[in-house]
Protein backbone atom coordinates (compact mmCIF):
# COMPACT_ATOMS: atom_id res chain seq x y z
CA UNK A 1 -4.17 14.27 -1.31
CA UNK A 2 -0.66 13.03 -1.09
CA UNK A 3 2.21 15.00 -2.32
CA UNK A 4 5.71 13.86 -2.60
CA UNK A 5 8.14 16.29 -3.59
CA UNK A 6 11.94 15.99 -4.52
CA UNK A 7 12.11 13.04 -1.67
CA UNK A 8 16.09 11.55 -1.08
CA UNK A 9 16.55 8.48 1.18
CA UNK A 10 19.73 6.61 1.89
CA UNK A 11 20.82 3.78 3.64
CA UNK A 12 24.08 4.87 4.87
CA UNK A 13 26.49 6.09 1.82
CA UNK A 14 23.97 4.53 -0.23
CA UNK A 15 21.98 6.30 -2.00
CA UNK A 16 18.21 4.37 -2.84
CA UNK A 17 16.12 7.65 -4.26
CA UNK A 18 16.71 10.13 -6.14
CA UNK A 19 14.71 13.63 -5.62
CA UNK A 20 11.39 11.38 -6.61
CA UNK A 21 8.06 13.10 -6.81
CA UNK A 22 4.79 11.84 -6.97
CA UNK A 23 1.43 12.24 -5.72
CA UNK A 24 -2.00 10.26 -4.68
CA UNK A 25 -5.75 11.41 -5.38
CA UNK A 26 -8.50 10.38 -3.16
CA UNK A 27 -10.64 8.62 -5.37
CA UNK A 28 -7.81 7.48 -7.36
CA UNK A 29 -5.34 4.41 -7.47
CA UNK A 30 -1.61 5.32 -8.44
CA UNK A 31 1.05 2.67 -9.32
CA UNK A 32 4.48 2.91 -8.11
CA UNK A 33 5.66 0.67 -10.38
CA UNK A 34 9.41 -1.10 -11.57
CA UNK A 35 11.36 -4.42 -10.85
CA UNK A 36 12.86 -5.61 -7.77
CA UNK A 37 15.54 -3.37 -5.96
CA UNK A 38 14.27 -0.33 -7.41
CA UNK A 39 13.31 1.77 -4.80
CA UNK A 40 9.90 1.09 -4.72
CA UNK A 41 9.21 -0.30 -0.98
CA UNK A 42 11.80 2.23 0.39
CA UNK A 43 9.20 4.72 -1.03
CA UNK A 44 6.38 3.14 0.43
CA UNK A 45 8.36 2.92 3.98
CA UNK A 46 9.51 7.03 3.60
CA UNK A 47 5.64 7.36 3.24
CA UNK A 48 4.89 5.12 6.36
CA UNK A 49 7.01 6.53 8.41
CA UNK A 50 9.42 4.11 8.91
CA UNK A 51 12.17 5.54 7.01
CA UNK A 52 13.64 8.72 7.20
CA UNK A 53 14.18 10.44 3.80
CA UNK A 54 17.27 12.85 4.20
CA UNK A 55 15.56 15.86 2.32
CA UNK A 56 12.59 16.89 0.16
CA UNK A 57 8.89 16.68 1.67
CA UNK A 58 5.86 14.52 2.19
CA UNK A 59 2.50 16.12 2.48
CA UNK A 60 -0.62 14.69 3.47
CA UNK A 61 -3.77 17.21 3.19
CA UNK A 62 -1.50 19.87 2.75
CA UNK A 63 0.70 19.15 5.56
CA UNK A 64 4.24 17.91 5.67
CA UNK A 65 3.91 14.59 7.65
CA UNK A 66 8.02 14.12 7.72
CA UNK A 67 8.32 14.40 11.03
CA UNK A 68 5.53 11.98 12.34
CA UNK A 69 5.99 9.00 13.66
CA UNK A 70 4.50 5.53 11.96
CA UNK A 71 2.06 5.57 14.49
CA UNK A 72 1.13 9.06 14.45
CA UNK A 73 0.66 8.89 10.59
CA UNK A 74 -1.77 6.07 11.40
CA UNK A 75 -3.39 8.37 13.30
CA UNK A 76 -4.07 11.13 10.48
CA UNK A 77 -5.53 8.35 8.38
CA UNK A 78 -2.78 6.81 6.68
CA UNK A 79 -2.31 2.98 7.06
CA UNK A 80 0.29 0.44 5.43
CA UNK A 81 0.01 -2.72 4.22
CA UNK A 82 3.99 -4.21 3.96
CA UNK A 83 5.27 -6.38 1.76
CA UNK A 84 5.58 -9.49 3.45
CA UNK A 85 2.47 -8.65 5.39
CA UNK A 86 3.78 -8.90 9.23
CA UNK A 87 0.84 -10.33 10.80
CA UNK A 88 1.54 -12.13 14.45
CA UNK A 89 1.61 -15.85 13.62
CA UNK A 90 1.04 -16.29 17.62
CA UNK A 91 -2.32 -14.46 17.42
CA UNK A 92 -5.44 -15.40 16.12
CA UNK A 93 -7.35 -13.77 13.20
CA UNK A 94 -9.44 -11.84 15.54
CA UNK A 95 -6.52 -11.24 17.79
CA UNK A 96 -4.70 -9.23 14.69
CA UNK A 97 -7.32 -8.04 13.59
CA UNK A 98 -7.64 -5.92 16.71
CA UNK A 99 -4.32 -4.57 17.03
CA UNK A 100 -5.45 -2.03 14.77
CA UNK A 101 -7.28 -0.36 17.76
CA UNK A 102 -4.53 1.23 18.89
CA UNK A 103 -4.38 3.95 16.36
CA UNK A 104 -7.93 4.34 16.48
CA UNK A 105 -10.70 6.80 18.66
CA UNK A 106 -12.35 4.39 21.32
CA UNK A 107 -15.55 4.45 19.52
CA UNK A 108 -13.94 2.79 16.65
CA UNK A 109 -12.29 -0.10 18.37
CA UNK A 110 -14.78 -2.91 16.50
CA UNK A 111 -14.30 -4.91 13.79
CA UNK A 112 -16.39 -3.38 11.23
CA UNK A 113 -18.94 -5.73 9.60
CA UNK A 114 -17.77 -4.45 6.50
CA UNK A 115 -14.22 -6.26 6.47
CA UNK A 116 -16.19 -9.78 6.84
CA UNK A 117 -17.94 -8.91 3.30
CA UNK A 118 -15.03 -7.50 1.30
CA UNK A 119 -12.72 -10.75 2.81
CA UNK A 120 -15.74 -13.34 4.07
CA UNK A 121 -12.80 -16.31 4.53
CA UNK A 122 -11.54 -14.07 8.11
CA UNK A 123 -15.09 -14.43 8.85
CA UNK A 124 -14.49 -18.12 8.86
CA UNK A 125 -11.04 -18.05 10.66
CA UNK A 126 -11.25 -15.82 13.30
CA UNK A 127 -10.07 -18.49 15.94
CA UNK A 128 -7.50 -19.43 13.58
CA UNK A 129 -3.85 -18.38 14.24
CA UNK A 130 -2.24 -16.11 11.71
CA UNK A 131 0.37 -18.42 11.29
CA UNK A 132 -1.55 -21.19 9.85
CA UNK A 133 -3.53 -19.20 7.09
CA UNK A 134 -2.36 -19.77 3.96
CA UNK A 135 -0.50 -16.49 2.22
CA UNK A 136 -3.30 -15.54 0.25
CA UNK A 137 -5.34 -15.58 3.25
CA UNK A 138 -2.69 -14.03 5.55
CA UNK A 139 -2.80 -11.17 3.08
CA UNK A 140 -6.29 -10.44 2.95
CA UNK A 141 -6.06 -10.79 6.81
CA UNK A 142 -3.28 -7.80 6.40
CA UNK A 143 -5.22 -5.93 4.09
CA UNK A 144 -8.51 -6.32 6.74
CA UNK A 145 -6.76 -5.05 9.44
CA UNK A 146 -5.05 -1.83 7.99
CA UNK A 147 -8.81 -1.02 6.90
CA UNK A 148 -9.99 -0.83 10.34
CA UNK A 149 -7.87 1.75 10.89
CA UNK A 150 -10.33 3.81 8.76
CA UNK A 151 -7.79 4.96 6.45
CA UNK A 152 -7.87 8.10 4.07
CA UNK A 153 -5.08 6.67 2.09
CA UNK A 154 -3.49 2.84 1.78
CA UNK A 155 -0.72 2.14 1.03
CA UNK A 156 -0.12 -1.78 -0.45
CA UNK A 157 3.48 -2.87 -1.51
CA UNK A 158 3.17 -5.80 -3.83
CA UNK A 159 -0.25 -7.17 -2.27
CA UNK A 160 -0.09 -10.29 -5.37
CA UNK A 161 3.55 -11.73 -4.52
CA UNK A 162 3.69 -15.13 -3.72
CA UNK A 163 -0.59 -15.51 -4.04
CA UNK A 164 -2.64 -17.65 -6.03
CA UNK A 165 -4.41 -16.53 -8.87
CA UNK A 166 -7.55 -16.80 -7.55
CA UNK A 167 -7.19 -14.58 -4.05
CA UNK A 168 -5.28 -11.82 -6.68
CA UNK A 169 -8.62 -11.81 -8.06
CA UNK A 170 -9.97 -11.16 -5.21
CA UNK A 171 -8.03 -8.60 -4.19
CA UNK A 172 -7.66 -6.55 -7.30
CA UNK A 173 -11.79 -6.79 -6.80
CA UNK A 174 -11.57 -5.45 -3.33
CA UNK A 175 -9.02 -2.42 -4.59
CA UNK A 176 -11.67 -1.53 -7.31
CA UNK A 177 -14.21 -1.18 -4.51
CA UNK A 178 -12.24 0.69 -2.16
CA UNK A 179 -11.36 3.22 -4.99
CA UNK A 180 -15.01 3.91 -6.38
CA UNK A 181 -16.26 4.85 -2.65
CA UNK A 182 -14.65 7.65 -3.32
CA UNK A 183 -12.90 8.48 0.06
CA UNK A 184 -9.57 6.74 0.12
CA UNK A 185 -6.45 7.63 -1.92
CA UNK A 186 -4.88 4.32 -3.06
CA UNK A 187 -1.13 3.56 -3.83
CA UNK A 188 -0.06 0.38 -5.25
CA UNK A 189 3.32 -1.19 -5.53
CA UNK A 190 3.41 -3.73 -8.30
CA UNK A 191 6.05 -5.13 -10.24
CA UNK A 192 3.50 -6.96 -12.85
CA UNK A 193 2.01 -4.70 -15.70
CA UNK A 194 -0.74 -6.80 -16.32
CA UNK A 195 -2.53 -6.35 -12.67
CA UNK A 196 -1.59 -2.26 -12.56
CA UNK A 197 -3.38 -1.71 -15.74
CA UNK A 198 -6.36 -3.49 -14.45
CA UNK A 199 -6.32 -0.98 -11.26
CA UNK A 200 -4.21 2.14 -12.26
CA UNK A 201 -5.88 5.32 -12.42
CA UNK A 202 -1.80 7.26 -12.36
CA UNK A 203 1.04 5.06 -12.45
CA UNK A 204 5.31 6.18 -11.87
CA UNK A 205 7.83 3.79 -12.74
CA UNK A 206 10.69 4.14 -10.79
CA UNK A 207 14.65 2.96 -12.40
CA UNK A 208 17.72 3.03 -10.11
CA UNK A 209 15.98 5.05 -7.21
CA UNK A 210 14.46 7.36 -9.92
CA UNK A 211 11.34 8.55 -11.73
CA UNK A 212 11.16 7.61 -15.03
CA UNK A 213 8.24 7.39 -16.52
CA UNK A 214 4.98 8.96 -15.16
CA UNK A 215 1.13 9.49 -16.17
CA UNK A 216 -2.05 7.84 -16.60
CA UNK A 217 -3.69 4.68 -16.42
CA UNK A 218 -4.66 4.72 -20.20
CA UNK A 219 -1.12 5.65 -20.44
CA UNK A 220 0.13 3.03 -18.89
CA UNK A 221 -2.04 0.83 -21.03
CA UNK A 222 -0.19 1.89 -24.56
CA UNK A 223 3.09 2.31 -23.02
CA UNK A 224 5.76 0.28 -24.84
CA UNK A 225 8.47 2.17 -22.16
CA UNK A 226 6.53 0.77 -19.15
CA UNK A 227 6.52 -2.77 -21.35
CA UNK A 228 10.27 -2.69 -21.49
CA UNK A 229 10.96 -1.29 -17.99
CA UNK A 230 8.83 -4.20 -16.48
CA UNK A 231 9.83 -7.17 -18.52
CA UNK A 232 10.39 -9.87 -16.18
């Protein structure tokens, strides 16, 4: 389980969140959810590691993970899928694929079968540079390779921007299937209602660096706050 308590992060004398709690279930997918410039990827990078919050705590398991590194977090299980995606245009789909094996016990440096059947277009590609996928693809691609870290919780910030309709299909199919194995705490950074309801088991909504609405899917699903918060 992932708990976030009373977390502050600035950029300088700015100030992007404000003493936000939250937490993830294994088993579960939670929203982090509001428009653009929010707060929400600064979360998602405090919970990767790559951002330093200036106080409050982030546990994973029960243990604050606030002073581990990005790649020691990936270690305990927790990998991150950016927004924007950051796979290496240079390398092939196999090559970035297997950059993941880094963070991973040597016994675990393959690409699990399992990967080719949730995404079977990589399958397909894996000579192919990164850089000439198309986004969708290049997304799924990102998506594979944070899965072979074996994660106990993924993180995804705003996996449907800039894809087709058809891949966001896909994906939100792919999310569903993750979830109901039962072993993987999800979090999901969305900025579309429509796609969180589909997926949300808890959502947040996050205003101005804060928490401002919070509670379950089927919450989320009647909420005319959430409605108004996220009109685009």
């Amino acid at each position: 389980m992932l708990n976030v308590t009373d977390l502050n992060v600035s950029y300088g004398a700015s100030q992007a969140l404000y003493n936000v709690s939250m937490k993830a279930d294994v088993g579960k997918v939670t929203c982090v959810l509001g428009r653009n410039g929010v707060g929400k990827t600064t979360l998602m990078k405090s919970l990767a590691g790559h951002l330093a919050p200036g106080s409050g705590d982030i546990a994973w398991d029960g243990n604050s993970i606030m002073k581990l590194a990005p790649y020691d977090r990936a270690k305990q299980g927790i990998a991150f899928v950016p927004q924007g995606r950051d796979i290496f245009p240079q390398l092939t789909v196999e090559e970035n694929l297997q950059t993941a094996f880094s963070a991973v016990p040597r016994a675990q440096r393959f690409i699990d079968p399992e990967v080719f059947s949730l995404f079977p277009v990589l399958q397909q590609m894996l000579k192919r540079r990164g850089g000439d996928l198309s986004g969708g693809q290049q997304q799924q691609l990102a998506i594979a390779r944070a899965l072979l870290l074996r994660p106990k919780m993924l993180i995804l910030d705003e996996p449907t921007e800039g894809i087709q309709p058809s891949i966001i299909k896909d994906i939100g199919r792919v999310i569903k299937l993750l979830r109901d194995r039962g072993d993987m705490a999800i979090v999901l950074v969305e900025q579309y209602l429509d796609f969180a309801k589909e997926l949300a088991d808890e959502f947040i909504i996050l205003e101005r660096g804060r928490v401002v609405s919070q509670g379950t899917g089927e919450e989320l699903e009647h909420s005319e706050e959430a409605k108004e918060l996220l009109a685009i």
